[in-house]
Protein backbone atom coordinates (compact mmCIF):
# COMPACT_ATOMS: atom_id res chain seq x y z
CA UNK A 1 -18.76 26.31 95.47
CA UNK A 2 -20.52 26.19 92.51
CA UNK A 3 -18.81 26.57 88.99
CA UNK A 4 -20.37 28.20 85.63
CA UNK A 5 -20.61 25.72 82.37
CA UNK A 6 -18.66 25.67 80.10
CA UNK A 7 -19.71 27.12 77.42
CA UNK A 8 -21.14 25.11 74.77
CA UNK A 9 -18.96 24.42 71.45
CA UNK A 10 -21.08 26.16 68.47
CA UNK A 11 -22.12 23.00 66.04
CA UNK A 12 -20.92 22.67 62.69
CA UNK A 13 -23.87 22.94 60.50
CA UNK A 14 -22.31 21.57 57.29
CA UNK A 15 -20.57 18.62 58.92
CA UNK A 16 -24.29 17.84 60.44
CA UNK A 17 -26.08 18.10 56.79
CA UNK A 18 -23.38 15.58 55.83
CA UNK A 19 -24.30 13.09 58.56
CA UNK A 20 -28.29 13.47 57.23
CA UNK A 21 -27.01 13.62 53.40
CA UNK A 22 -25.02 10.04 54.43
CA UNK A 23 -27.76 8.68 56.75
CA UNK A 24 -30.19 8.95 53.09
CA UNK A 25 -27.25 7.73 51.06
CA UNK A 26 -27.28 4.10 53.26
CA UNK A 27 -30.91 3.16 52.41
CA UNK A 28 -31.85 5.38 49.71
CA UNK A 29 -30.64 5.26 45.32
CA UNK A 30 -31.49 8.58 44.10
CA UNK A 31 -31.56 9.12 40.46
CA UNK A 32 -29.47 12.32 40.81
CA UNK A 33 -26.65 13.05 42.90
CA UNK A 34 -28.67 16.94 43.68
CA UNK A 35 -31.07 14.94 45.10
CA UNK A 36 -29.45 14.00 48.11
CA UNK A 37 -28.33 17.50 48.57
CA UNK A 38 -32.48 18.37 48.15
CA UNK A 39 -33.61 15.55 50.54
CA UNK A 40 -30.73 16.62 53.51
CA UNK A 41 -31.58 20.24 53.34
CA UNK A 42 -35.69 19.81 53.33
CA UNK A 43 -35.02 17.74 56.57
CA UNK A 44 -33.33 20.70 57.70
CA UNK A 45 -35.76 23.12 56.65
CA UNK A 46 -38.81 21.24 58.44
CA UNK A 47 -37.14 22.07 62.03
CA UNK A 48 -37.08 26.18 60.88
CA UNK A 49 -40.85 26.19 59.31
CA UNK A 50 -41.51 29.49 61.29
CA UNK A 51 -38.44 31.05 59.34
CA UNK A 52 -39.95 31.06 56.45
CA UNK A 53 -43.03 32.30 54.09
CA UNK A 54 -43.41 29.28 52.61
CA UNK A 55 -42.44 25.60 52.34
CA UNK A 56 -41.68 23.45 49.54
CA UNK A 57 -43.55 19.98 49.27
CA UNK A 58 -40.94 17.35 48.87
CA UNK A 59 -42.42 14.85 46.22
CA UNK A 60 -41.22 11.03 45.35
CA UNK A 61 -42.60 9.95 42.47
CA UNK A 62 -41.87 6.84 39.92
CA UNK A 63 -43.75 5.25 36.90
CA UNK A 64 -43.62 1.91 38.92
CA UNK A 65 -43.47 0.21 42.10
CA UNK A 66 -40.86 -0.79 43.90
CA UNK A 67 -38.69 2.30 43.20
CA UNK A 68 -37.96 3.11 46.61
CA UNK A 69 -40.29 5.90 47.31
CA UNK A 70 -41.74 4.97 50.72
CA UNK A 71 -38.16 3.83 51.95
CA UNK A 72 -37.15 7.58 51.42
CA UNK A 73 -40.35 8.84 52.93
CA UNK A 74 -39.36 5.91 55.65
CA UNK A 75 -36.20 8.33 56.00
CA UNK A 76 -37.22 11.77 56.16
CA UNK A 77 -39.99 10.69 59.07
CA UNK A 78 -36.69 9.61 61.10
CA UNK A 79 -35.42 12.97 60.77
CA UNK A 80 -38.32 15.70 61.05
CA UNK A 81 -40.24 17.33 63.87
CA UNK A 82 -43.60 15.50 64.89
CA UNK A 83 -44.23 13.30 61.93
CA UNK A 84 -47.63 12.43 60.59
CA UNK A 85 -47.99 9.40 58.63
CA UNK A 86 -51.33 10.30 56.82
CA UNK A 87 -51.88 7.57 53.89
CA UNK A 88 -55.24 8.14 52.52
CA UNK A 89 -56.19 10.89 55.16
CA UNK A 90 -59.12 13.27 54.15
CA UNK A 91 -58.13 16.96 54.17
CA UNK A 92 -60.54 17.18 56.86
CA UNK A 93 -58.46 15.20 59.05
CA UNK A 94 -54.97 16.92 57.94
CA UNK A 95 -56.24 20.61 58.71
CA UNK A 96 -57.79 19.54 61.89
CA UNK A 97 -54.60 17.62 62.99
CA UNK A 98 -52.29 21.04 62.07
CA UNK A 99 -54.74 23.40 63.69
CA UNK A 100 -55.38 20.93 67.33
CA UNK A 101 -52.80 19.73 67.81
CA UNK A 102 -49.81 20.76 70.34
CA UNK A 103 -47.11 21.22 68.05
CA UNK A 104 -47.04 21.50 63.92
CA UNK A 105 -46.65 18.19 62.58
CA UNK A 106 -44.61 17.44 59.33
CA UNK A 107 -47.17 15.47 57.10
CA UNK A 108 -45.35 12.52 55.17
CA UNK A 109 -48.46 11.36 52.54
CA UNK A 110 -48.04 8.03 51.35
CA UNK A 111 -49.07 6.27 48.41
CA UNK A 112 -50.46 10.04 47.56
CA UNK A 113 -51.47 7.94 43.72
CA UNK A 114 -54.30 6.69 45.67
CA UNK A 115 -55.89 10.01 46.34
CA UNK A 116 -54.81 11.82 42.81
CA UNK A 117 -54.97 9.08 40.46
CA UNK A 118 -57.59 8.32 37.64
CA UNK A 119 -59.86 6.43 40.18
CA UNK A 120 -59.68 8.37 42.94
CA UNK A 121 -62.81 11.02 42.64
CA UNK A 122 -63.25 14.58 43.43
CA UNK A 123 -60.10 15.28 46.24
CA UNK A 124 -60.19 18.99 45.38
CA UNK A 125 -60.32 20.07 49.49
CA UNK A 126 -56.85 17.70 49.46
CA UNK A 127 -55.83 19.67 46.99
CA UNK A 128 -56.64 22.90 48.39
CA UNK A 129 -55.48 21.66 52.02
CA UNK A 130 -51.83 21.00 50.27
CA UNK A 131 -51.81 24.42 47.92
CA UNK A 132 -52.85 26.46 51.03
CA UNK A 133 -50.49 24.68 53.26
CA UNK A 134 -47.21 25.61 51.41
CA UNK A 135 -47.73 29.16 52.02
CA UNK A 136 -47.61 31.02 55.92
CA UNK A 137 -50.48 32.81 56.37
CA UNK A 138 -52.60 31.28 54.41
CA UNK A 139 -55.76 28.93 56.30
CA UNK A 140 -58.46 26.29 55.37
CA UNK A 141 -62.43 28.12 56.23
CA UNK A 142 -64.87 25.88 56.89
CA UNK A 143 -68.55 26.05 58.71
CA UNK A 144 -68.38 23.88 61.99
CA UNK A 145 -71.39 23.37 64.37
CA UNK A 146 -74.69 21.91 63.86
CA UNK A 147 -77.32 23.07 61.43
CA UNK A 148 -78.41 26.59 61.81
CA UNK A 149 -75.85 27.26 64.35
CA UNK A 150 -72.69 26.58 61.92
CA UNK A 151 -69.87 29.42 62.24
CA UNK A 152 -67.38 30.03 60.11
CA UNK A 153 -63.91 29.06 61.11
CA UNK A 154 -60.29 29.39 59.86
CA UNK A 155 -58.11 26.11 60.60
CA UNK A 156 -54.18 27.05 60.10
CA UNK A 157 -52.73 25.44 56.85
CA UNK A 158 -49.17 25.66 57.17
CA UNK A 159 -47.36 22.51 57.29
CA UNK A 160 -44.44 20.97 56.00
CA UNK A 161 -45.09 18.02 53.61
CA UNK A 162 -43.37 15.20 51.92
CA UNK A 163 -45.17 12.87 49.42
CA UNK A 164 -44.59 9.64 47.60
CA UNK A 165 -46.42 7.76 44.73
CA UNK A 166 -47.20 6.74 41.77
CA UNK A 167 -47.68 8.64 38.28
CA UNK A 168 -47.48 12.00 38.49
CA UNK A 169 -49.34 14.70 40.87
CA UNK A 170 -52.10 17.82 40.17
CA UNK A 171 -49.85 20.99 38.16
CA UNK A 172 -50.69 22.53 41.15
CA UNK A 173 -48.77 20.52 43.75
CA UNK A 174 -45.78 19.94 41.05
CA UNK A 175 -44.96 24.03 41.04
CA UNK A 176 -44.90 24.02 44.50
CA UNK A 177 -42.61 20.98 44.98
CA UNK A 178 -39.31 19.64 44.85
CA UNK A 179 -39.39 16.64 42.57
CA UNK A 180 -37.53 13.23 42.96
CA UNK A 181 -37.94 11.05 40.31
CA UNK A 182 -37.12 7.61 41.89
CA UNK A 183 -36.58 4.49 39.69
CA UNK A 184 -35.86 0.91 40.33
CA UNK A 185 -32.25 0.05 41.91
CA UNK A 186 -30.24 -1.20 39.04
CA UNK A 187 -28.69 -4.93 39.73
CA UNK A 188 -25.23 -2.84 40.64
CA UNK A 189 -27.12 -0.54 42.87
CA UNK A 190 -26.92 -1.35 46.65
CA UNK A 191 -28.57 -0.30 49.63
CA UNK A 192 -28.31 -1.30 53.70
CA UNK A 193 -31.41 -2.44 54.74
CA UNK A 194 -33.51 -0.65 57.00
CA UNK A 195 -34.21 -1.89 60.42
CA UNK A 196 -36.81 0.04 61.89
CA UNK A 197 -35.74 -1.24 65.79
CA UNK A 198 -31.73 -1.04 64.78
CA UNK A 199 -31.94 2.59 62.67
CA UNK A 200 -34.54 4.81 64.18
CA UNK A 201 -33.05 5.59 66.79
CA UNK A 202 -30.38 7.00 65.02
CA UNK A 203 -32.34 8.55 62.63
CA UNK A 204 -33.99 10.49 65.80
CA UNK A 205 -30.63 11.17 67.42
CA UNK A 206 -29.91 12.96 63.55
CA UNK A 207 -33.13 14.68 64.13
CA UNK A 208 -32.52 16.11 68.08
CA UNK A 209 -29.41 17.43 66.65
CA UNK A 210 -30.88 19.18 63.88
CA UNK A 211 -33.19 20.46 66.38
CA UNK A 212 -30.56 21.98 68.31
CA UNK A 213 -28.55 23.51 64.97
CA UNK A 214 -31.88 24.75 63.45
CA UNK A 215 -32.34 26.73 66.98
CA UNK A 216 -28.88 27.81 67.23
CA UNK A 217 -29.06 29.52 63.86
CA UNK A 218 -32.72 30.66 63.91
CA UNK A 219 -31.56 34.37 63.70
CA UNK A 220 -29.11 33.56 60.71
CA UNK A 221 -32.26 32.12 58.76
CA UNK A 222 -35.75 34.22 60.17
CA UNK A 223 -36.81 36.21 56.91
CA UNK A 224 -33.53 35.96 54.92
CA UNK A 225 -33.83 36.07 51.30
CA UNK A 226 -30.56 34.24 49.59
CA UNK A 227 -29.06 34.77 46.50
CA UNK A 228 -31.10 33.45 44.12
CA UNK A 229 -29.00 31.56 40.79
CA UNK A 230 -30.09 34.15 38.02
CA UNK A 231 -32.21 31.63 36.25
CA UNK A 232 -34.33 30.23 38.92
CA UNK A 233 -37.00 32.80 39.30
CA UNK A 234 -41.03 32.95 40.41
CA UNK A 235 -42.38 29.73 41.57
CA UNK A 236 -39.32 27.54 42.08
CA UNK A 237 -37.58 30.40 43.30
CA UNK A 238 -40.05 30.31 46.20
CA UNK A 239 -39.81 26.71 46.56
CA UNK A 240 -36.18 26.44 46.87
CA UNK A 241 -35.44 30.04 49.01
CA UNK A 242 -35.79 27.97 52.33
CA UNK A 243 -33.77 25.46 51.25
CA UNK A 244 -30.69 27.63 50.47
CA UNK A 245 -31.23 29.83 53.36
CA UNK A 246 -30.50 26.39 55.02
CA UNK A 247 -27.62 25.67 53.06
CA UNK A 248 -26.17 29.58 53.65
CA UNK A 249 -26.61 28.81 57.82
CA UNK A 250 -24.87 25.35 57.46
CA UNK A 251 -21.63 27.42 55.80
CA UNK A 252 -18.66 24.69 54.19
CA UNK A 253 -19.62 23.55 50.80
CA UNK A 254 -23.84 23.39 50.71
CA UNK A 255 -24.15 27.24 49.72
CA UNK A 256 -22.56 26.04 46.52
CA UNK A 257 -24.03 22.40 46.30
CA UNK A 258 -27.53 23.95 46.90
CA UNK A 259 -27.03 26.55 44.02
CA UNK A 260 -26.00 23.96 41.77
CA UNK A 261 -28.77 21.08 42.74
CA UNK A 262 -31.26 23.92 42.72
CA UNK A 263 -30.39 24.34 39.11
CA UNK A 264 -30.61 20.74 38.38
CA UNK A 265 -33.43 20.02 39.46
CA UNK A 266 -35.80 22.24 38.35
CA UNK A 267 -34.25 21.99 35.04
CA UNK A 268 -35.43 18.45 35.47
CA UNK A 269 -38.75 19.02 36.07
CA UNK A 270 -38.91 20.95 33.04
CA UNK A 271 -37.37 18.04 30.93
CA UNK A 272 -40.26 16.84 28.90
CA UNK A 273 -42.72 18.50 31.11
CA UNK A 274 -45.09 20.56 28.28
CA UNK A 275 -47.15 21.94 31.43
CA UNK A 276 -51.10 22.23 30.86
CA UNK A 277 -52.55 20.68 27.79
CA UNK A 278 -53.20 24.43 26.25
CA UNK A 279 -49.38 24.94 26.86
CA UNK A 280 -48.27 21.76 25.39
CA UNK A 281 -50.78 23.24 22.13
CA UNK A 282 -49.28 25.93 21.84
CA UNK A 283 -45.62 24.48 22.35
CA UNK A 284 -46.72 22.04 19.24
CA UNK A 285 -47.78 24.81 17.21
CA UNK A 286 -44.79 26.68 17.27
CA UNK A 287 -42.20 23.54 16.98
CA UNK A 288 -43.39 21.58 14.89
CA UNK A 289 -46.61 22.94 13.11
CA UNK A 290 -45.53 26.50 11.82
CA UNK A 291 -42.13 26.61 12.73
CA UNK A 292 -41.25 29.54 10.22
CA UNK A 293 -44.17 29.61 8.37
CA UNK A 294 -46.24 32.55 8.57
CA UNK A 295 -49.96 30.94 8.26
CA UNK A 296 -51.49 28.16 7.64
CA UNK A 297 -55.29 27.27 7.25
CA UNK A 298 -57.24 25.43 9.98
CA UNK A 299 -57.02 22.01 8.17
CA UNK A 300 -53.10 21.42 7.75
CA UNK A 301 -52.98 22.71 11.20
CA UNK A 302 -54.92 19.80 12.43
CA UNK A 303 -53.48 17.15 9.90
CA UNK A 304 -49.78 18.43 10.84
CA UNK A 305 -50.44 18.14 14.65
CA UNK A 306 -52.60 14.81 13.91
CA UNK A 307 -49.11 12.92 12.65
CA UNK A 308 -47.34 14.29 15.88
CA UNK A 309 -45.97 11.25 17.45
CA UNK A 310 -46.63 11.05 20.91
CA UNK A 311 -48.63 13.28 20.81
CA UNK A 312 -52.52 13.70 21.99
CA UNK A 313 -53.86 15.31 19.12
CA UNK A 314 -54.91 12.26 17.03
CA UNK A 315 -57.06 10.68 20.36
CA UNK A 316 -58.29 13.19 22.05
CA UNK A 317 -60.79 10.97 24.50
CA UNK A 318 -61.82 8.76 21.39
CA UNK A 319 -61.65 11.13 18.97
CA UNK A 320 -59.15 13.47 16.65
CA UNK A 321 -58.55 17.05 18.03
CA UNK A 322 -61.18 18.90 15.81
CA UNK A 323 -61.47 22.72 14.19
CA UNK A 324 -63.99 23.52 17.32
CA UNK A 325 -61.93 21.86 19.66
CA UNK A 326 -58.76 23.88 18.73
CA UNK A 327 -60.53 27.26 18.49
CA UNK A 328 -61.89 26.42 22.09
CA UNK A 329 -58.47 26.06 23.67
CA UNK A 330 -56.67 28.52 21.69
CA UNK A 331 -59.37 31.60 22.04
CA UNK A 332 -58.05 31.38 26.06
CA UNK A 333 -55.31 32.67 25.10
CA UNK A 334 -54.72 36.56 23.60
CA UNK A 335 -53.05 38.14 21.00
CA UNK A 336 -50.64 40.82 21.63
CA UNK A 337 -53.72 43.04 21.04
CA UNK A 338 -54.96 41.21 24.10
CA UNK A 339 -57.78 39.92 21.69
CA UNK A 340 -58.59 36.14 21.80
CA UNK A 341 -56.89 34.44 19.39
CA UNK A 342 -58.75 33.15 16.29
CA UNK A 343 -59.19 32.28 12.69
CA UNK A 344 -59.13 34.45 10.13
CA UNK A 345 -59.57 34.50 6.83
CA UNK A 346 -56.66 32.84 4.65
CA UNK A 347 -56.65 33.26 1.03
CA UNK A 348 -55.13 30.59 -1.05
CA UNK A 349 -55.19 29.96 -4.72
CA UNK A 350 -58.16 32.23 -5.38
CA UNK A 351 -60.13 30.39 -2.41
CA UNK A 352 -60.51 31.99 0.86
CA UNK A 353 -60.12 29.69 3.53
CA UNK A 354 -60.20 29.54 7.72
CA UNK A 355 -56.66 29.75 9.27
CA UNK A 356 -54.38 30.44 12.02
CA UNK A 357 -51.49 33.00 11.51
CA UNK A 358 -48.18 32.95 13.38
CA UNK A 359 -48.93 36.51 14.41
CA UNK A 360 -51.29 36.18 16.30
CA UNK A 361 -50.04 33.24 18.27
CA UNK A 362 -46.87 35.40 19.10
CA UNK A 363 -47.80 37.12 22.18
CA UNK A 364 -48.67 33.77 23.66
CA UNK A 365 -45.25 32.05 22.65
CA UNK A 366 -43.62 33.88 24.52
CA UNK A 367 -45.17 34.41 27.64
CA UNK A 368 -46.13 30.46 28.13
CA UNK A 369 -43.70 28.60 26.54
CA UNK A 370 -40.17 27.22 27.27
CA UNK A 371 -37.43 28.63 24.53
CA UNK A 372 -37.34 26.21 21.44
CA UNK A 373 -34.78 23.29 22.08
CA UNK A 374 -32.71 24.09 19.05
CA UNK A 375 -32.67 20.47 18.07
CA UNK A 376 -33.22 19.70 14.69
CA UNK A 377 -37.11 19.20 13.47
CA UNK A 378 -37.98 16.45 10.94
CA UNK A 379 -39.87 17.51 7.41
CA UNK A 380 -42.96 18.06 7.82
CA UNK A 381 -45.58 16.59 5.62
CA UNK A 382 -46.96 18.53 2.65
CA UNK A 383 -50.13 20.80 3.10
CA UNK A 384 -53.32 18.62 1.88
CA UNK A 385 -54.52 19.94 -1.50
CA UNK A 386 -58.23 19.47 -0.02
CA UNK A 387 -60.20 22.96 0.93
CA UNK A 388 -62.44 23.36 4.60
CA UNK A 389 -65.52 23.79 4.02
């Protein structure tokens, strides 16, 4: 006589993010306690790709060495589907190995410096393999065959990704990411070391039971769209909805912690982030060059953002930021005419003189930059009593 299972006790999604949250607390320091929360629940994510329309890129990053970045990538390979260790891969390889093979792979890109950095040449199919990637849907075409018999082919994109390196990474990738910004382990700061033959295997047996959760609540997650917090809209929105829809499946506290390290985070990516060199212009120009005043001509805009500390304006590859130079970047951005914006004529003590007016520069304010900071802004220095030419 044969007896019917038992049926199988439903698995507590929450308690089983705090196992993965703990498993990155033993060998990981993350500068922020949302991190952790970011880290558990893009582990999760990776084993419900299909779920989704897109997928965040996870991103280590540090100033130095030795911060810990490839211990957490280390981590996460533990505990996602059919890792790919792919330092210094072409994109070549990477589309080939997510369109042949089996079963999607979850691409963990070490040392990622090496392929981004100063020295590192034209990667711009990388970069187009890792932009197209983060979206469902979206493919890699290239020719394939020999000479006049080439065909066109699509190769399937969509991949889950985590990153670590040096520096910083193409704007690109950064929107579509979720950033950790690792730093060296202060002398109080203490980790267990990793064993690779000891700690695997537990990081596996983590990873067959998120498996088995991230199937058990496939329904609860396929094209869900969670409550957004109402500041985190556009891009991060769509980097972070897979990672709540995670935490709103797992149920206990990580709908809440998600919301709140969701926040965080992308308020720190913001922190001293001035975006695109045009952006961080006109960010300048409205802080600290006119910053109430109505116009100004061309030359006390350049000698006011020329004293900028830390600031590019004064080098400019070898040289000061010029008249020509600044009516280059700023005429790619329009007025709220939708007219370039340029100099016009500024009359001053009887003289007429080239100049920018506050006006015109507006429009752009406020569709490109961050609100002003409200901190307090330091005199600036007089206007020079010297005419342009």
């Amino acid at each position: 006589m044969t007896g019917t299972a038992p049926p199988q006790a439903p698995i507590d999604g929450a308690a089983l993010l705090d196992e993965v949250e703990h498993f990155h607390r033993r060998f990981n320091v993350f500068p922020l306690e949302a991190a952790y929360v970011a880290v558990a629940l893009w582990d999760a994510h990776a084993h419900l790709l299909d779920c989704f329309d897109a997928t965040p890129r996870l991103a280590f990053l540090s100033p130095e060495p030795g911060s810990g970045k490839s211990r957490a990538l280390e981590i996460v390979e533990t505990l996602v589907p059919k890792p790919l260790v792919a330092a210094n891969a072409s994109a070549s390889v990477l589309f080939r190995a997510v369109s042949t093979l089996e079963s999607r792979p979850t691409i963990l890109f070490d040392e990622v410096d090496t392929v981004f950095g100063p020295k590192a040449g034209d990667n711009e199919p990388l970069r187009g393999f890792l932009n197209a990637g983060h979206r469902r849907g979206v493919g890699m075409w290239r020719c394939v065959g020999d000479g006049a018999n080439q065909q066109v082919q699509e190769f399937p994109s969509y991949c889950a990704v985590a990153m670590a390196g040096l520096g910083s990474l193409p704007d690109t990738i950064l929107t579509r990411s979720v950033i950790i910004r690792m730093r060296r382990r202060a002398r109080n700061e203490r980790v267990e070391p990793y064993r690779q033959r000891i700690h695997e295997k537990e990081g596996h047996a983590l990873r067959d039971r998120l498996a088995n959760w991230a199937q058990s609540v496939r329904e609860l997650v396929d094209g869900v769209f969670p409550e957004m917090p109402e500041e985190i809209t556009d891009r991060p929105a769509d980097v972070w909805e897979p990672l709540i829809a995670v935490a709103d499946a797992a149920g206990g506290d990580w709908p809440k912690r998600a919301r709140e390290a969701c926040v965080e985070l992308v308020n720190a990516a913001k922190t001293g982030d001035k975006g695109s060199i045009g952006i961080r212009l006109l960010i300048d120009l409205r802080d600290q060059v006119f910053n109430g005043i109505d116009r100004l001509p061309t030359v006390a805009v350049l000698d006011r953002l020329h004293s900028l500390e830390e600031a590019p304006w004064a080098d400019m590859s070898g040289k000061p930021l010029d008249a020509r130079g600044l009516a280059r970047m700023l005429r790619e951005y329009m007025t709220t005419d939708n007219t370039p914006i340029a100099a016009r004529n500024i009359k001053a003590g009887g003289s007429v003189m080239k100049g920018y007016y506050a006006a015109d520069l507006h429009d752009a304010w406020e569709r490109y930059c961050p609100p002003p900071s409200g901190e307090a802004l330091l005199p600036l220095p007089p206007l020079p009593s010297r005419s342009e030419p």
